[in-house]
C-alpha atoms as a PDB file:
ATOM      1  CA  UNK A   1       0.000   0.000   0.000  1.00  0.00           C
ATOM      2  CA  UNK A   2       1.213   3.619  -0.960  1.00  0.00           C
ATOM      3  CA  UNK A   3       1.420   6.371   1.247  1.00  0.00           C
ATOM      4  CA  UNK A   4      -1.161   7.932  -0.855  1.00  0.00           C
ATOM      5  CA  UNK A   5      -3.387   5.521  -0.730  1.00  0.00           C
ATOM      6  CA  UNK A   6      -3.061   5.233   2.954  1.00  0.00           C
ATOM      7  CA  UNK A   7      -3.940   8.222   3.303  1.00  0.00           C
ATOM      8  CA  UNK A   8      -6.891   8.317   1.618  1.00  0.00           C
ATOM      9  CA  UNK A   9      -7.632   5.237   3.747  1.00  0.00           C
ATOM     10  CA  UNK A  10      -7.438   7.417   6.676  1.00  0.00           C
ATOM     11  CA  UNK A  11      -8.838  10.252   5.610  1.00  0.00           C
ATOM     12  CA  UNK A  12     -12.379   7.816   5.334  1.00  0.00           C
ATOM     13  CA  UNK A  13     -11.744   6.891   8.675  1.00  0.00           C
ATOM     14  CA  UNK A  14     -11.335  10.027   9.829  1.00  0.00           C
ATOM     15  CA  UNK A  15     -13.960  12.093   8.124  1.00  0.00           C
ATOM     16  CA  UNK A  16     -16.400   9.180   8.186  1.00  0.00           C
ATOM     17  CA  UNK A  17     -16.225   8.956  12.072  1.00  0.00           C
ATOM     18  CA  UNK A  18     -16.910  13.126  12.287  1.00  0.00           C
ATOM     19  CA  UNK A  19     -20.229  12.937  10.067  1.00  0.00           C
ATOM     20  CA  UNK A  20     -21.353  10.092  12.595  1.00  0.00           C
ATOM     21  CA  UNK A  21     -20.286  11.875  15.833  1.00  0.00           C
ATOM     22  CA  UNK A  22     -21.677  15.484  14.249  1.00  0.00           C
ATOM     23  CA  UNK A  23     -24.915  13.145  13.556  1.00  0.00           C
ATOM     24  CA  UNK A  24     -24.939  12.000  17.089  1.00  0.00           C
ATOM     25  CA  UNK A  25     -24.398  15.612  18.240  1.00  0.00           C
ATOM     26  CA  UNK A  26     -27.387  16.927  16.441  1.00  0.00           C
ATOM     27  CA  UNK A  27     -29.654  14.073  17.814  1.00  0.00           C
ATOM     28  CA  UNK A  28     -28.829  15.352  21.411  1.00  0.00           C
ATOM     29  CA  UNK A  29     -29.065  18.776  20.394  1.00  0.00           C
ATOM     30  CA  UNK A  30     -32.835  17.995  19.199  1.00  0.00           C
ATOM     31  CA  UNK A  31     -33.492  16.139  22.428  1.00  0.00           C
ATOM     32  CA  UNK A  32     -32.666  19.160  24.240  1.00  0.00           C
ATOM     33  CA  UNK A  33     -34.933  21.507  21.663  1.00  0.00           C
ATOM     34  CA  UNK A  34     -32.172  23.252  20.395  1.00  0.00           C
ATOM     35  CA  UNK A  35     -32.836  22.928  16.648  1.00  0.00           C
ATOM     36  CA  UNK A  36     -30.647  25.363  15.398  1.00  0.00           C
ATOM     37  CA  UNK A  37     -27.762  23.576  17.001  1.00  0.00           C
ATOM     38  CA  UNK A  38     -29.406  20.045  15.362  1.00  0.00           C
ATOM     39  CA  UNK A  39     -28.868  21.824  11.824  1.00  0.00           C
ATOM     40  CA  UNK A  40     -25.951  22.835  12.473  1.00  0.00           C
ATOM     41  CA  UNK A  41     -24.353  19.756  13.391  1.00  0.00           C
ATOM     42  CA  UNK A  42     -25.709  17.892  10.353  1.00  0.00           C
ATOM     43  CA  UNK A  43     -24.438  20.517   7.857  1.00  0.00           C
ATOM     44  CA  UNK A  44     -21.311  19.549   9.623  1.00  0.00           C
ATOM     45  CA  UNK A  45     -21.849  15.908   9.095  1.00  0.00           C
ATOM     46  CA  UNK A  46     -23.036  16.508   5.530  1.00  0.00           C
ATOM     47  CA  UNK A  47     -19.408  18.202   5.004  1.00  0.00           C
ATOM     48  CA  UNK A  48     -17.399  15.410   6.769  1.00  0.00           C
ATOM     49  CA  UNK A  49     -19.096  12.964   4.589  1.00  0.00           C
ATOM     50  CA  UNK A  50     -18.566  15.217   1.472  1.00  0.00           C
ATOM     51  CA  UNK A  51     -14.712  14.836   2.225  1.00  0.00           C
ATOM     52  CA  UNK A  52     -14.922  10.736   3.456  1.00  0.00           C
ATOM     53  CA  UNK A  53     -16.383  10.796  -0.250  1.00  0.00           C
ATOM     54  CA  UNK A  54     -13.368  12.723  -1.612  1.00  0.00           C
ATOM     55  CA  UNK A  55     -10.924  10.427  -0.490  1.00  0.00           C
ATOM     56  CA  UNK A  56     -12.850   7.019  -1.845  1.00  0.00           C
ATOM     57  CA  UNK A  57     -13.404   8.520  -5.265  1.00  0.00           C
ATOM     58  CA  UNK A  58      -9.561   9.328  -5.407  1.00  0.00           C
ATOM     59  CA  UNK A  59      -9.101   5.298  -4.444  1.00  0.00           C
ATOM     60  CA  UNK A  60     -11.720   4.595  -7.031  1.00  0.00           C
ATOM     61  CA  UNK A  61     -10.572   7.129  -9.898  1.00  0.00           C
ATOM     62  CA  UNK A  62      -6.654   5.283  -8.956  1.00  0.00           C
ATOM     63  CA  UNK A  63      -8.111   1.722  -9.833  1.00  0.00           C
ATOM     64  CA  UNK A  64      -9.999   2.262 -12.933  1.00  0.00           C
ATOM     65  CA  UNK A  65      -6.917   3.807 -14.279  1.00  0.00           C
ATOM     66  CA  UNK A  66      -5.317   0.568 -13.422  1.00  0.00           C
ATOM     67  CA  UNK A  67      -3.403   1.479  -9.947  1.00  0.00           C
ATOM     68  CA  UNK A  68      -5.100  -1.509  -8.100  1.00  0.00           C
ATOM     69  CA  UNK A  69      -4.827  -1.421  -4.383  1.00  0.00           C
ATOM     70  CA  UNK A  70      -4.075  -4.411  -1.748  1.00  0.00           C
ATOM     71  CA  UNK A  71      -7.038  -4.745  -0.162  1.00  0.00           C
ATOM     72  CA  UNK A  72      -6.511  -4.719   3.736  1.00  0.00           C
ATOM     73  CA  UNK A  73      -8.337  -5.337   6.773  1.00  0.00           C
ATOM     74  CA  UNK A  74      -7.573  -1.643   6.844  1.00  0.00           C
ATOM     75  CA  UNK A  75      -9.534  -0.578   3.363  1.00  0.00           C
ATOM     76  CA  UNK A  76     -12.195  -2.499   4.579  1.00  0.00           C
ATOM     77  CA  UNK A  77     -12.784  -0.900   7.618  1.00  0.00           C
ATOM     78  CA  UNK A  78     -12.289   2.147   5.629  1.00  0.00           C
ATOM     79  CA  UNK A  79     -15.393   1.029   3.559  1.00  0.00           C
ATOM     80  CA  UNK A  80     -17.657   0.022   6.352  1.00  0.00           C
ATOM     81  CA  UNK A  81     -17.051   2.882   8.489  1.00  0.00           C
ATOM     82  CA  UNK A  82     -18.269   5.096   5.943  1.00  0.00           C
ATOM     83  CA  UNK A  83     -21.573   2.886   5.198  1.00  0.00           C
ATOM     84  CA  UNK A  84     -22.610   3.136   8.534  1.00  0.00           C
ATOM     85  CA  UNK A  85     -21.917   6.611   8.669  1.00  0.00           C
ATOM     86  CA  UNK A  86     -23.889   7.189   5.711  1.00  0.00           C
ATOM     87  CA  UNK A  87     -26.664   5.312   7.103  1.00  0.00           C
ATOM     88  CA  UNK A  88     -26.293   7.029  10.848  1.00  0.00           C
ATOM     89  CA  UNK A  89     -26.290  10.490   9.076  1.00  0.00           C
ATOM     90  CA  UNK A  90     -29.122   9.455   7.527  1.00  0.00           C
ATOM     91  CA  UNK A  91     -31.261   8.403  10.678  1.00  0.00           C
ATOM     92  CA  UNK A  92     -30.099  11.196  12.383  1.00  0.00           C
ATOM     93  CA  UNK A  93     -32.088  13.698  10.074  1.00  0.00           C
ATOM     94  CA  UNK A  94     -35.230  11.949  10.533  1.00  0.00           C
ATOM     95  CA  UNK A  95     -34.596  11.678  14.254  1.00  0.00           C
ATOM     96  CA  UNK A  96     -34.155  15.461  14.813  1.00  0.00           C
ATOM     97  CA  UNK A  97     -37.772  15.981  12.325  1.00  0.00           C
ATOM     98  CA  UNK A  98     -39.283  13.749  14.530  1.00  0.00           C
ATOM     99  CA  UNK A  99     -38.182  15.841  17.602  1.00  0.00           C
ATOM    100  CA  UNK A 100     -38.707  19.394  15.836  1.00  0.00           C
ATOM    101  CA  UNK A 101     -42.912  17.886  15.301  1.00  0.00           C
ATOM    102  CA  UNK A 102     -42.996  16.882  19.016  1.00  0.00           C
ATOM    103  CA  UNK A 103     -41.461  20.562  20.085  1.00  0.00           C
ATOM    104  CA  UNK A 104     -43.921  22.169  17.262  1.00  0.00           C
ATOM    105  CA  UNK A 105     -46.802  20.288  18.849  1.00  0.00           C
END
């Protein structure tokens, strides 16, 4: 494995655990009615992922133009850490509408 692509590896791992622990933020933010902090912190999560997303394309653009890449316990962690992320993010924002109806009730 290159330097490069390690770290791109890292950089998933990195920016991928941000969006999920801005996600998390914003979920306790909502709990504690404070919406604007709940947006916030998933704009912030949004832009984490953004940059997780950066690094994979540049391991994906590498490989199609033939640079293959040992796969590693590593890269795959890499990978799955960013799926669950994805997903997490995901919840979140649904989690912090269901709290912003409750407060708006």
């Amino acid at each position: 494995m290159t330097q490069e692509q390690l770290e791109a590896i890292m950089g998933l791992i990195m920016n991928s655990g941000n969006a999920k622990s801005n996600a998390m933020e914003a979920i306790q933010a909502a709990k504690k009615n404070d919406f604007e902090l709940a947006k916030t912190k998933l704009a912030e999560a949004d832009e984490a992922l953004v940059e997780a997303h950066h690094a994979q394309t540049g391991l994906l653009t590498k490989e199609a133009q033939g640079d293959q890449m040992t796969v590693t316990l590593l890269a795959v962690h890499s990978q799955d850490h960013l799926m669950t992320s994805i997903t997490f993010n995901d919840l979140a924002k649904e989690v912090v509408d269901i709290y912003q109806r409750l407060a708006d009730e």
